[in-house]
C-alpha atoms as a PDB file:
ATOM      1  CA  UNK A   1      38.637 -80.030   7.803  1.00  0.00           C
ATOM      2  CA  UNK A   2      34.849 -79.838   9.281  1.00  0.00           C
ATOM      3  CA  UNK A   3      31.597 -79.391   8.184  1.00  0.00           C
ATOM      4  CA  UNK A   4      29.105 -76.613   8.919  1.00  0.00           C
ATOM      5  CA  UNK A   5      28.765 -78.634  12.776  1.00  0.00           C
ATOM      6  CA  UNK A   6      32.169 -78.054  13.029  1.00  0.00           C
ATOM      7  CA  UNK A   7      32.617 -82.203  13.308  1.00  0.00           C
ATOM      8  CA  UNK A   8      35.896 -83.068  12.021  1.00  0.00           C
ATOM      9  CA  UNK A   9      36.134 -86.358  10.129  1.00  0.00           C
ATOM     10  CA  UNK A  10      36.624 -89.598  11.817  1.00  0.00           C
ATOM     11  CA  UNK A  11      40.058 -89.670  11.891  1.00  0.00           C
ATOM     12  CA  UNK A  12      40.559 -93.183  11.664  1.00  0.00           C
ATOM     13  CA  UNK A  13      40.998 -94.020  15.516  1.00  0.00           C
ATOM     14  CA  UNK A  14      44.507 -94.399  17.971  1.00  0.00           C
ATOM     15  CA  UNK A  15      44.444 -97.359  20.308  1.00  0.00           C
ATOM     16  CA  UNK A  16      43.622 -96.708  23.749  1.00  0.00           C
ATOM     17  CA  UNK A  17      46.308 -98.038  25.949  1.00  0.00           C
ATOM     18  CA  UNK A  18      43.967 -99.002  29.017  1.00  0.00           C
ATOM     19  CA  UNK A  19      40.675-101.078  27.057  1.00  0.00           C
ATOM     20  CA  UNK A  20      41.847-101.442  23.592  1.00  0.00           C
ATOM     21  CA  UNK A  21      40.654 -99.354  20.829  1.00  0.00           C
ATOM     22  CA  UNK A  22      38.580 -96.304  22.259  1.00  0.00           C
ATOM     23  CA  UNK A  23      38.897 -93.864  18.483  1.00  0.00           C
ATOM     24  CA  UNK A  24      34.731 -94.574  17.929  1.00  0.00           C
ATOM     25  CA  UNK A  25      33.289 -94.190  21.142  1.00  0.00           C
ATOM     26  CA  UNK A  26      31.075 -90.763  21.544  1.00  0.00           C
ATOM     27  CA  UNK A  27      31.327 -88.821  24.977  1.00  0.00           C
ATOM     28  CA  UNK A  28      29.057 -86.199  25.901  1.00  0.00           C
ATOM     29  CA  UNK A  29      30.431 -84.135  28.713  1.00  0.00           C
ATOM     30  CA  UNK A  30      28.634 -81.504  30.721  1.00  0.00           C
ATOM     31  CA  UNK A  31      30.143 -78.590  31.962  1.00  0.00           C
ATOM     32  CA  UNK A  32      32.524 -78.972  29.252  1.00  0.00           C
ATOM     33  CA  UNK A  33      33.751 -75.162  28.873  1.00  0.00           C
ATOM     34  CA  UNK A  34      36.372 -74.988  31.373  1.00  0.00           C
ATOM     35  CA  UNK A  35      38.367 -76.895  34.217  1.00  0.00           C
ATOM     36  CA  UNK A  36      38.160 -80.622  34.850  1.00  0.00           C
ATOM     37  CA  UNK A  37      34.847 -80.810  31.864  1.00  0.00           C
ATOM     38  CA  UNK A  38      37.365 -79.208  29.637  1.00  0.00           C
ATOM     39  CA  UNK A  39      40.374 -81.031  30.358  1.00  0.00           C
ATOM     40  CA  UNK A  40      38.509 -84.505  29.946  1.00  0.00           C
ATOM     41  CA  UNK A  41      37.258 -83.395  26.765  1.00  0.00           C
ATOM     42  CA  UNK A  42      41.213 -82.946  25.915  1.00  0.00           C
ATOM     43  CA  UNK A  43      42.101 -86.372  27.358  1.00  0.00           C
ATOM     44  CA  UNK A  44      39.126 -88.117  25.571  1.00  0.00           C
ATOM     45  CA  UNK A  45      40.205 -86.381  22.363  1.00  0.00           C
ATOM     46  CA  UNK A  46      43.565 -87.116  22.768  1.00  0.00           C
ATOM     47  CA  UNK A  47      42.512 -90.653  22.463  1.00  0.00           C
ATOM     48  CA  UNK A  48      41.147 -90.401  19.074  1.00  0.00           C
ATOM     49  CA  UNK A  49      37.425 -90.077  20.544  1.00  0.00           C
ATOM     50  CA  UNK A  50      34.087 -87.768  19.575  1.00  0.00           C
ATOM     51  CA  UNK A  51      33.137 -84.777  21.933  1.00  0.00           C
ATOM     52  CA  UNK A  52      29.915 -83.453  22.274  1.00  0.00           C
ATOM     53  CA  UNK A  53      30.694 -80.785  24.586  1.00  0.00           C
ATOM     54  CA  UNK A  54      27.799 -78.983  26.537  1.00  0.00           C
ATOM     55  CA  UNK A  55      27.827 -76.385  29.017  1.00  0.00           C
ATOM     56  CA  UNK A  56      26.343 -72.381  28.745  1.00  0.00           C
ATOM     57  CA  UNK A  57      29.140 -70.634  28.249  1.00  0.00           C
ATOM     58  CA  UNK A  58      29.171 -71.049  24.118  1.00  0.00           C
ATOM     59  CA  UNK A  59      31.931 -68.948  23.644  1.00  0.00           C
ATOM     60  CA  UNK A  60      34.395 -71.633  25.296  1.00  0.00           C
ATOM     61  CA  UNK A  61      32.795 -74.088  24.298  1.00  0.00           C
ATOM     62  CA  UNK A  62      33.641 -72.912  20.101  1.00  0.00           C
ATOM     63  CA  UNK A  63      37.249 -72.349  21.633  1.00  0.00           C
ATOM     64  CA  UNK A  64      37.264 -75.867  22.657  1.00  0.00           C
ATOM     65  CA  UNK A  65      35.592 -77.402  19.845  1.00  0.00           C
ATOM     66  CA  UNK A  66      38.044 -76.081  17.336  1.00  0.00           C
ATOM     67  CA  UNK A  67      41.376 -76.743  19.644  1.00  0.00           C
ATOM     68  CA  UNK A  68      40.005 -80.348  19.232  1.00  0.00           C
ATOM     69  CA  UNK A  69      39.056 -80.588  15.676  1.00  0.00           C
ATOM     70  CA  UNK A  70      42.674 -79.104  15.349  1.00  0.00           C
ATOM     71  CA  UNK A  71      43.925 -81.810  16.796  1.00  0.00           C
ATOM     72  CA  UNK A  72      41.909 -84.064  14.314  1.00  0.00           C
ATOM     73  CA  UNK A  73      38.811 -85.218  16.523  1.00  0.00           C
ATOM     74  CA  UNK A  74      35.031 -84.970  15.707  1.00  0.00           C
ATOM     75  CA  UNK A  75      33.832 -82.541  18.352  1.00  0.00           C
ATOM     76  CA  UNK A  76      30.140 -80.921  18.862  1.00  0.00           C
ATOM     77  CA  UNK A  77      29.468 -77.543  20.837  1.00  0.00           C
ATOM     78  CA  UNK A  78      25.825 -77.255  22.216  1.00  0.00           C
ATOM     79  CA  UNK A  79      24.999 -74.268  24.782  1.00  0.00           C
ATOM     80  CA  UNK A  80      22.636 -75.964  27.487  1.00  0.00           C
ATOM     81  CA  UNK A  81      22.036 -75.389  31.012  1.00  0.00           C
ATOM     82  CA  UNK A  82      21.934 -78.593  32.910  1.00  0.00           C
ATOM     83  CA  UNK A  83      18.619 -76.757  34.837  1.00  0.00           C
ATOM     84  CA  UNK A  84      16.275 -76.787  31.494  1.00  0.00           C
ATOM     85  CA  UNK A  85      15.512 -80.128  30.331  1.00  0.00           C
ATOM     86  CA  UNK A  86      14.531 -78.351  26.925  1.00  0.00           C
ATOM     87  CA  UNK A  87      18.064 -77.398  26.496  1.00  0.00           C
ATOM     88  CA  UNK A  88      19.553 -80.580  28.102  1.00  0.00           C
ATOM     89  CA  UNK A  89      17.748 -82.795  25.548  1.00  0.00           C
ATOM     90  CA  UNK A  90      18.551 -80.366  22.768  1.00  0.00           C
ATOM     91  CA  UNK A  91      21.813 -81.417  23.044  1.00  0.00           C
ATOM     92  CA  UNK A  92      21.074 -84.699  23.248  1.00  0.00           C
ATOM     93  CA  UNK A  93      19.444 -84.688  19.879  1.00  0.00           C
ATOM     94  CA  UNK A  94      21.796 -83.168  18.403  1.00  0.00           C
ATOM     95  CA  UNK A  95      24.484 -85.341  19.405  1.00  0.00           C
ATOM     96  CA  UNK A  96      22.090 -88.338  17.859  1.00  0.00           C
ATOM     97  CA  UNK A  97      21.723 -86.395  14.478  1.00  0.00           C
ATOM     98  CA  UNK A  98      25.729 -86.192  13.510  1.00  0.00           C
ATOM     99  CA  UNK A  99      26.911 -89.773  15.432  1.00  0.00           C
ATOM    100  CA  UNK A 100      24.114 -91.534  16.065  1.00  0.00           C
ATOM    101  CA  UNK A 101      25.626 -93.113  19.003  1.00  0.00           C
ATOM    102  CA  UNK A 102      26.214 -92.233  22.785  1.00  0.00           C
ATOM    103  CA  UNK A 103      28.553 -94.535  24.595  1.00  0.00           C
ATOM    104  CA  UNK A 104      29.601 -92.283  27.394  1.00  0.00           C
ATOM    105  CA  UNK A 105      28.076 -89.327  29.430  1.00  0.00           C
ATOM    106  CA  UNK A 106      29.990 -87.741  32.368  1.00  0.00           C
ATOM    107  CA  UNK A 107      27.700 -85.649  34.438  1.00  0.00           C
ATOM    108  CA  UNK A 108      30.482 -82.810  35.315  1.00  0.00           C
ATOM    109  CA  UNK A 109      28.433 -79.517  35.400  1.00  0.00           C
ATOM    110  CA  UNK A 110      28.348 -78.614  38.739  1.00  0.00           C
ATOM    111  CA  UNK A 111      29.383 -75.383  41.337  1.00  0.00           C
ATOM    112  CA  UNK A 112      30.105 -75.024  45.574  1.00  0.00           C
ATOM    113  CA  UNK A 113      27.788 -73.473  47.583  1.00  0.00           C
ATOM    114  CA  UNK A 114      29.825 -71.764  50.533  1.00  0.00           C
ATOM    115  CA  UNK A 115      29.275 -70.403  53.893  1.00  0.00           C
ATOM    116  CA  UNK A 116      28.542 -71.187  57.538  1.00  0.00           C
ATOM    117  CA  UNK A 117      24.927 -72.690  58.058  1.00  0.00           C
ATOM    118  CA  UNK A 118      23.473 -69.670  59.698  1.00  0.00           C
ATOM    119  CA  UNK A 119      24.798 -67.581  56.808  1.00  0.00           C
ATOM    120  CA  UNK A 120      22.783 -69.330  54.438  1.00  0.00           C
ATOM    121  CA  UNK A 121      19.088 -69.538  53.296  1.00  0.00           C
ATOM    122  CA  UNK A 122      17.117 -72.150  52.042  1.00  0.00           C
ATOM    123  CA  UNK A 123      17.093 -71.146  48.491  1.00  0.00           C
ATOM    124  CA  UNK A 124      21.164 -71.510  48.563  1.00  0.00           C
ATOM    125  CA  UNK A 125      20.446 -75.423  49.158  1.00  0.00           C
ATOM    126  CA  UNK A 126      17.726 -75.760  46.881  1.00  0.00           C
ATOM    127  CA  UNK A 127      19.965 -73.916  43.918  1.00  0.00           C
ATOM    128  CA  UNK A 128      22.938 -76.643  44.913  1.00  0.00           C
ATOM    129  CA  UNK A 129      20.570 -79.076  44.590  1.00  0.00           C
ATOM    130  CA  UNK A 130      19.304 -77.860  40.862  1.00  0.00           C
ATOM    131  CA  UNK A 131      22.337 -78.083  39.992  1.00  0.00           C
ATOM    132  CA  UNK A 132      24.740 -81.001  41.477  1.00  0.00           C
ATOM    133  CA  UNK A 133      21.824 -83.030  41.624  1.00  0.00           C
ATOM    134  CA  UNK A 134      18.737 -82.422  39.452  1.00  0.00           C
ATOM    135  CA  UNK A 135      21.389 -81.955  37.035  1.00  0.00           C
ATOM    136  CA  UNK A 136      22.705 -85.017  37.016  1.00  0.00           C
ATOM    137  CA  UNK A 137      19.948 -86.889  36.861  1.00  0.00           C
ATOM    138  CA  UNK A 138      18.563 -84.778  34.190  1.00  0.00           C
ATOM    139  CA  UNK A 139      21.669 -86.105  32.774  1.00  0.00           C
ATOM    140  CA  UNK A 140      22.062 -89.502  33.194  1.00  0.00           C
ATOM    141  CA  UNK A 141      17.681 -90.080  32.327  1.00  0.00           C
ATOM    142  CA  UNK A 142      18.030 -88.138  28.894  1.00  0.00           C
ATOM    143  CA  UNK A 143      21.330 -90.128  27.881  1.00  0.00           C
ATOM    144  CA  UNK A 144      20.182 -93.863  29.420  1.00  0.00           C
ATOM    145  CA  UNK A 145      18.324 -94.936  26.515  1.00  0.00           C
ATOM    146  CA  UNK A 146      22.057 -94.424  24.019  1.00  0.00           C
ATOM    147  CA  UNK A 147      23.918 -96.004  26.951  1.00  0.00           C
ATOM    148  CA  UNK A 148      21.438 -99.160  27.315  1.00  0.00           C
ATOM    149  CA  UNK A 149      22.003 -99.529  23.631  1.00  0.00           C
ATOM    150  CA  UNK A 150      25.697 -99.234  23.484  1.00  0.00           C
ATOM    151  CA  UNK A 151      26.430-100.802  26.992  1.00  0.00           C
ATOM    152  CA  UNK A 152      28.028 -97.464  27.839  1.00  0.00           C
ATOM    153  CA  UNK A 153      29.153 -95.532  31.015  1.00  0.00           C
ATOM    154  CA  UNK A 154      27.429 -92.886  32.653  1.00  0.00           C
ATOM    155  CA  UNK A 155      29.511 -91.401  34.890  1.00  0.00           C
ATOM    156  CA  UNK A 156      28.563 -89.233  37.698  1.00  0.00           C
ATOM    157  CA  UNK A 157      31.344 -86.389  39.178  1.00  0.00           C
ATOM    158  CA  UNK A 158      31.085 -86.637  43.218  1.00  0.00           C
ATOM    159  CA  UNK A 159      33.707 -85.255  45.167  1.00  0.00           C
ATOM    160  CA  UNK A 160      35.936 -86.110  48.325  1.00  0.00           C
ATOM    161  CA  UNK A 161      33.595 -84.453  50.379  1.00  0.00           C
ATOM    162  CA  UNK A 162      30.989 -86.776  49.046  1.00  0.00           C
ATOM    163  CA  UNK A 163      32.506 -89.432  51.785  1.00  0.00           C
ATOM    164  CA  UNK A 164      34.006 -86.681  54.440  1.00  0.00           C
ATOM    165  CA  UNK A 165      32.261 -83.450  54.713  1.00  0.00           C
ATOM    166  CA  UNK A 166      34.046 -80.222  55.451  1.00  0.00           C
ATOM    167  CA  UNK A 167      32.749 -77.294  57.646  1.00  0.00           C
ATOM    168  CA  UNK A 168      31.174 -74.220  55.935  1.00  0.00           C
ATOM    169  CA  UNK A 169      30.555 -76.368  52.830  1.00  0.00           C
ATOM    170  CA  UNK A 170      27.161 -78.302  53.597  1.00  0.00           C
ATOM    171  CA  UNK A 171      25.251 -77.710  50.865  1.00  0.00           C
ATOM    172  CA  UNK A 172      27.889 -78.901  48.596  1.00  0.00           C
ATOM    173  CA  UNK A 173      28.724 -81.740  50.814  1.00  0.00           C
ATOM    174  CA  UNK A 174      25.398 -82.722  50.672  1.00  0.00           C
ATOM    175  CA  UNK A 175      25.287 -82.781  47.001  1.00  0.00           C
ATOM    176  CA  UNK A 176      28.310 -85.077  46.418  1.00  0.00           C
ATOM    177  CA  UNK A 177      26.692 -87.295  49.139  1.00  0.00           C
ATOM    178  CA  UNK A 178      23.438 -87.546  47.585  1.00  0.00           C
ATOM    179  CA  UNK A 179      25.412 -88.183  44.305  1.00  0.00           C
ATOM    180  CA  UNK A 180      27.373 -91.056  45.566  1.00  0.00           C
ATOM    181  CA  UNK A 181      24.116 -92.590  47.257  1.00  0.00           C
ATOM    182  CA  UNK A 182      22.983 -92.477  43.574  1.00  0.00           C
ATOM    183  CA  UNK A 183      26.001 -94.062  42.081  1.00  0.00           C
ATOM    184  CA  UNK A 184      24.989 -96.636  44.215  1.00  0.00           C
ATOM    185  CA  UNK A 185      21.988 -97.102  43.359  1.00  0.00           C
ATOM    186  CA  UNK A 186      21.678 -96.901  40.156  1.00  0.00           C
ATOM    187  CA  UNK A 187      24.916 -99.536  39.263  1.00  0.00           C
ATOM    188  CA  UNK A 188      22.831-102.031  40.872  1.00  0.00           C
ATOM    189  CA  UNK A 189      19.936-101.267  38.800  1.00  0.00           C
ATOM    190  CA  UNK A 190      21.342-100.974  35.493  1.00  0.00           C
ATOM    191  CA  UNK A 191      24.291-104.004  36.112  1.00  0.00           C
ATOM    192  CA  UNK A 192      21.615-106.123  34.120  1.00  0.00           C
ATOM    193  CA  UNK A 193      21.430-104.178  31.040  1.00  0.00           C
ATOM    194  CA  UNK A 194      25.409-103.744  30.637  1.00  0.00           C
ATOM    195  CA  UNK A 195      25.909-100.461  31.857  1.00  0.00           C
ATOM    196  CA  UNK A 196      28.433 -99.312  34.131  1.00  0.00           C
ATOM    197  CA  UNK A 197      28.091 -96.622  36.631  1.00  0.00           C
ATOM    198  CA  UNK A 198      31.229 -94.800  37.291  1.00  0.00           C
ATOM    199  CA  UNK A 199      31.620 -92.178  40.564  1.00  0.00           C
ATOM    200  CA  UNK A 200      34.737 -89.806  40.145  1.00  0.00           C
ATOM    201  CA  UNK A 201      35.511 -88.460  43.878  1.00  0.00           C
ATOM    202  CA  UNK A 202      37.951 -85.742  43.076  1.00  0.00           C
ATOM    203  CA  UNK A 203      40.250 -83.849  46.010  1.00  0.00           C
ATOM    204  CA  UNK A 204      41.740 -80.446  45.302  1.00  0.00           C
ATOM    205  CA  UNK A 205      42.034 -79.522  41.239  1.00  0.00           C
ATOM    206  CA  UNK A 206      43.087 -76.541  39.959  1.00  0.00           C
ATOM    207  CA  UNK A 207      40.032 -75.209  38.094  1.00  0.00           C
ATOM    208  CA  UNK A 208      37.621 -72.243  38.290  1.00  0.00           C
ATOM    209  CA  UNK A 209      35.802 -74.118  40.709  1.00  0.00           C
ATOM    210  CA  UNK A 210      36.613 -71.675  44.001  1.00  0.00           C
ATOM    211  CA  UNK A 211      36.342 -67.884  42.158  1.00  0.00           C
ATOM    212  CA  UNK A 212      31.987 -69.436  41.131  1.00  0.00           C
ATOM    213  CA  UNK A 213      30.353 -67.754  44.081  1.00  0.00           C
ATOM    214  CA  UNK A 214      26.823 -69.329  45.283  1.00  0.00           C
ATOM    215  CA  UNK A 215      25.013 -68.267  42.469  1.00  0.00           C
ATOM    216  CA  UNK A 216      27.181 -69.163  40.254  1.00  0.00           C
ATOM    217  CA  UNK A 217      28.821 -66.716  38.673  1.00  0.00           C
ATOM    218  CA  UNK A 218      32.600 -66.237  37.599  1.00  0.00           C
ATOM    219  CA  UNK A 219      34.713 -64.026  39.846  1.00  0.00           C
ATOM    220  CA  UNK A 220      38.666 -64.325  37.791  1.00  0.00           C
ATOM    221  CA  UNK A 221      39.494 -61.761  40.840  1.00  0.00           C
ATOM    222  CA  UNK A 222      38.897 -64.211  43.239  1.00  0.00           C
ATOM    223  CA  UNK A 223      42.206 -65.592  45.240  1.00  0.00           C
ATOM    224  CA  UNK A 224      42.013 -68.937  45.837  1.00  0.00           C
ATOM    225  CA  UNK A 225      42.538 -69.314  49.333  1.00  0.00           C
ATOM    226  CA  UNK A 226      44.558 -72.969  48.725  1.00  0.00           C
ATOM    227  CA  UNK A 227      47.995 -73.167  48.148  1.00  0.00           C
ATOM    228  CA  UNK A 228      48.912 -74.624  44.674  1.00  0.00           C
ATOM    229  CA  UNK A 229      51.112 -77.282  45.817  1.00  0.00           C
ATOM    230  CA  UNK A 230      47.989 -78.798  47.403  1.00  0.00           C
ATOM    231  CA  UNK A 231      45.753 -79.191  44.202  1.00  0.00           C
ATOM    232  CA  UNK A 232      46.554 -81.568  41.296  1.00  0.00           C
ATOM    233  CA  UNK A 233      46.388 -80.114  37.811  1.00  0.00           C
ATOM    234  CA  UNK A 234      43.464 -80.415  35.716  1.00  0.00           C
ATOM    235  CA  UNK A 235      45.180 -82.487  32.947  1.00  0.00           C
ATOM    236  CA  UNK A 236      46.800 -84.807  35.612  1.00  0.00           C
ATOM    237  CA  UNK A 237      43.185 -85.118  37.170  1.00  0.00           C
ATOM    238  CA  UNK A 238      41.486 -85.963  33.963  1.00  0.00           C
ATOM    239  CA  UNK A 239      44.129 -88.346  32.739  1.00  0.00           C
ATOM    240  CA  UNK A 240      43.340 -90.819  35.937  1.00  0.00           C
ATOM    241  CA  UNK A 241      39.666 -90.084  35.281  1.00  0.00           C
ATOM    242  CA  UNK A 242      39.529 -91.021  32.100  1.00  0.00           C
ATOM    243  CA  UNK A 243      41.688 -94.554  32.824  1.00  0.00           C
ATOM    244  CA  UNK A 244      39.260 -94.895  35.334  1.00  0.00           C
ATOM    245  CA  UNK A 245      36.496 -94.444  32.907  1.00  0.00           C
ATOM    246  CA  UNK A 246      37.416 -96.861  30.528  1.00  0.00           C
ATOM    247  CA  UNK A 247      38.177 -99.265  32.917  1.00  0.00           C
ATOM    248  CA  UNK A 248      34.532 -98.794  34.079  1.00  0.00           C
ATOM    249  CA  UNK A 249      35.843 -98.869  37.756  1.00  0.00           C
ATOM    250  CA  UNK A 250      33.174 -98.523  40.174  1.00  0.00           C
ATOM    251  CA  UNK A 251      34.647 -95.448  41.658  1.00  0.00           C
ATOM    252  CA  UNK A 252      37.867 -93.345  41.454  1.00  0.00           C
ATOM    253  CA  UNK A 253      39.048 -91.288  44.110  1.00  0.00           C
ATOM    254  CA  UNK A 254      41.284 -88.686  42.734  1.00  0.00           C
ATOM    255  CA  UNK A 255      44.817 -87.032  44.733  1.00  0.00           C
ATOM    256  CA  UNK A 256      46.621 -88.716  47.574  1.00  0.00           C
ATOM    257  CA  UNK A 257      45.279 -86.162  50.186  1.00  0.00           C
ATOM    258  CA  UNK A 258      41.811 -86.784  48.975  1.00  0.00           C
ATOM    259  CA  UNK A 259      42.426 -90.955  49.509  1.00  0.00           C
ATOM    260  CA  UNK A 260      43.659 -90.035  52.824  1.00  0.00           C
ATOM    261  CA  UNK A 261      40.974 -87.890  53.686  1.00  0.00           C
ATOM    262  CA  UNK A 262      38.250 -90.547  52.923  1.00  0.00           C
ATOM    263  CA  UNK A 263      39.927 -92.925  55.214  1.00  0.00           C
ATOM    264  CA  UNK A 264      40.422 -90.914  57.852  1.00  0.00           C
ATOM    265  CA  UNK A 265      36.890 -90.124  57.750  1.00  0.00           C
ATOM    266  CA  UNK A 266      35.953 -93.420  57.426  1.00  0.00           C
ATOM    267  CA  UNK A 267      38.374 -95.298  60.064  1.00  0.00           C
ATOM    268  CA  UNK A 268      38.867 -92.053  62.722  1.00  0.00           C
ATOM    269  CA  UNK A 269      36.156 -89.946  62.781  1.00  0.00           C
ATOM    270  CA  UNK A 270      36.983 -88.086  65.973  1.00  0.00           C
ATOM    271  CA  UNK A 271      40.425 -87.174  63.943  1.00  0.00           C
ATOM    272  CA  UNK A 272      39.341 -86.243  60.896  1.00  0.00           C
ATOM    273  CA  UNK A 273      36.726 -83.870  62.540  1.00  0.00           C
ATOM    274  CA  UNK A 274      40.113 -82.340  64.426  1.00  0.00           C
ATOM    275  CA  UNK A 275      42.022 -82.020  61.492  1.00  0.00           C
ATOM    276  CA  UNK A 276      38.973 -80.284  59.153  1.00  0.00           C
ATOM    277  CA  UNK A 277      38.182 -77.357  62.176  1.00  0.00           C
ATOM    278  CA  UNK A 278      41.831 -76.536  62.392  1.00  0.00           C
ATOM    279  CA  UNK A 279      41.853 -76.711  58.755  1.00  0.00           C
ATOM    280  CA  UNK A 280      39.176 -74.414  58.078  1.00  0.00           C
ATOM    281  CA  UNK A 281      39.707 -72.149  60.901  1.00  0.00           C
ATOM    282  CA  UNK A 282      38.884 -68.412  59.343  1.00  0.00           C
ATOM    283  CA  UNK A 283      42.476 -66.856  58.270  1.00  0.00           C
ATOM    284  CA  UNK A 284      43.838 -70.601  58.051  1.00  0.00           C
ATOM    285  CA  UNK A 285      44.948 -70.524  54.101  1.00  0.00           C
END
């Protein structure tokens, strides 16, 4: 059953087998409507707790909402575009009005700009930027005030390449790096008033992410030019995410190739840069 919000009643709560009982904590997620966004939503859900989901595609969004009050949790849709601080707070409001609580917000909306340098302009890096960054901190400014109250999490979605950039991917790269520089930051600042900042440094997950060209539309057609055995389902993903989460770890560096790429980065340079240009050598996947 749900009301005219579609919020399902609290359904009493399931322990969470990480941090005790998680069944009345409130996560807003953006870029909630498909891939890793989505399939946190599910894991959060899964452990009894209340979604306000936010993204611009409403249409998933509903979809999602009602798979999850199916499943008995409270869940929210808001359409918002992490670019219009109108809509951003919007959503925010609304998820004060029907739980009057935020405890967690995951900053997940975010695309890949592609291409080699020269192939790019200046507005390319400046729409990354909107984005993966100004997004985020759109974010994380408009939900601070319910996480300084409830000692929450705000939790910020980097990326492997956030610690070990990859050719023909700079203004993405320098996205996640700027992102993780934040992270930084801002745990330090915030450590007095009891809230955690987690950074989730994912590696290769199967998602939409690589058919979203650099304006950020869908292509479906798209062929993913990585072979499946190299990414790590979404659900698998989110399910270490969300332990990480709740163990408010400072960061979480998701798949084994993606730990191995940050230390190589890290410890041997001069191989890692080897590796990534025969890697990405046009016709390699």
């Amino acid at each position: 059953m749900t009301d005219g919000s579609g919020v399902a009643p609290d359904p009493g709560g399931a322990a969470d087998g990480d941090t005790g009982r998680s069944a009345d904590r409130v996560i807003l997620i953006t870029g909630a409507s498909s891939g890793i966004g989505a399939a946190l939503a599910r894991e959060f859900g899964r452990r009894g707790c209340a979604l306000v989901l936010v993204a611009r595609r409403l249409d998933r969004l509903t979809a999602l909402r009602d798979e999850l009050t199916r499943m008995g949790c409270r869940a929210l849709a808001v359409k918002a575009d992490v670019t219009s601080e109108q809509e951003l707070a919007e959503a925010f409001r609304q998820a004060h009005r029907l739980f009057g609580r935020i405890d967690i917000v995951v900053a997940n909306a975010g695309f890949g700009v592609r291409g080699a340098f020269t192939s790019l302009t200046l507005d390319d890096y400046r729409r990354q930027f909107e984005i993966n960054v100004f997004g985020a901190l759109r974010t994380i400014s408009l939900g601070l005030d319910a996480l300084t109250r409830s000692k929450g999490i705000a939790v910020l979605m980097g990326s492997v390449v956030g610690h070990a950039a990859f050719p023909r991917i700079s203004p993405y790269a320098m996205s996640k790096f700027a992102l993780r520089a934040f992270a930084d930051s801002l745990r330090a600042e915030l450590a007095p008033t009891g809230v955690a900042v987690v950074l989730i440094s994912p590696g290769l997950v199967q998602s939409e992410f690589r058919q979203v060209d650099n304006r950020g539309v869908v292509h479906p057609e798209y062929h993913d030019p990585y072979p499946a055995w190299l990414q790590l389902s979404a659900e698998t993903a989110a399910r270490r995410m969300v332990r990480a989460i709740l163990k408010r770890r400072r960061e979480a560096v998701i798949t084994l190739h993606g730990k191995a790429a940050v230390m190589l980065a890290r410890h041997l340079p001069g191989l890692f840069a080897f590796i990534t240009r025969r890697l990405t050598m046009p016709g390699r996947w």
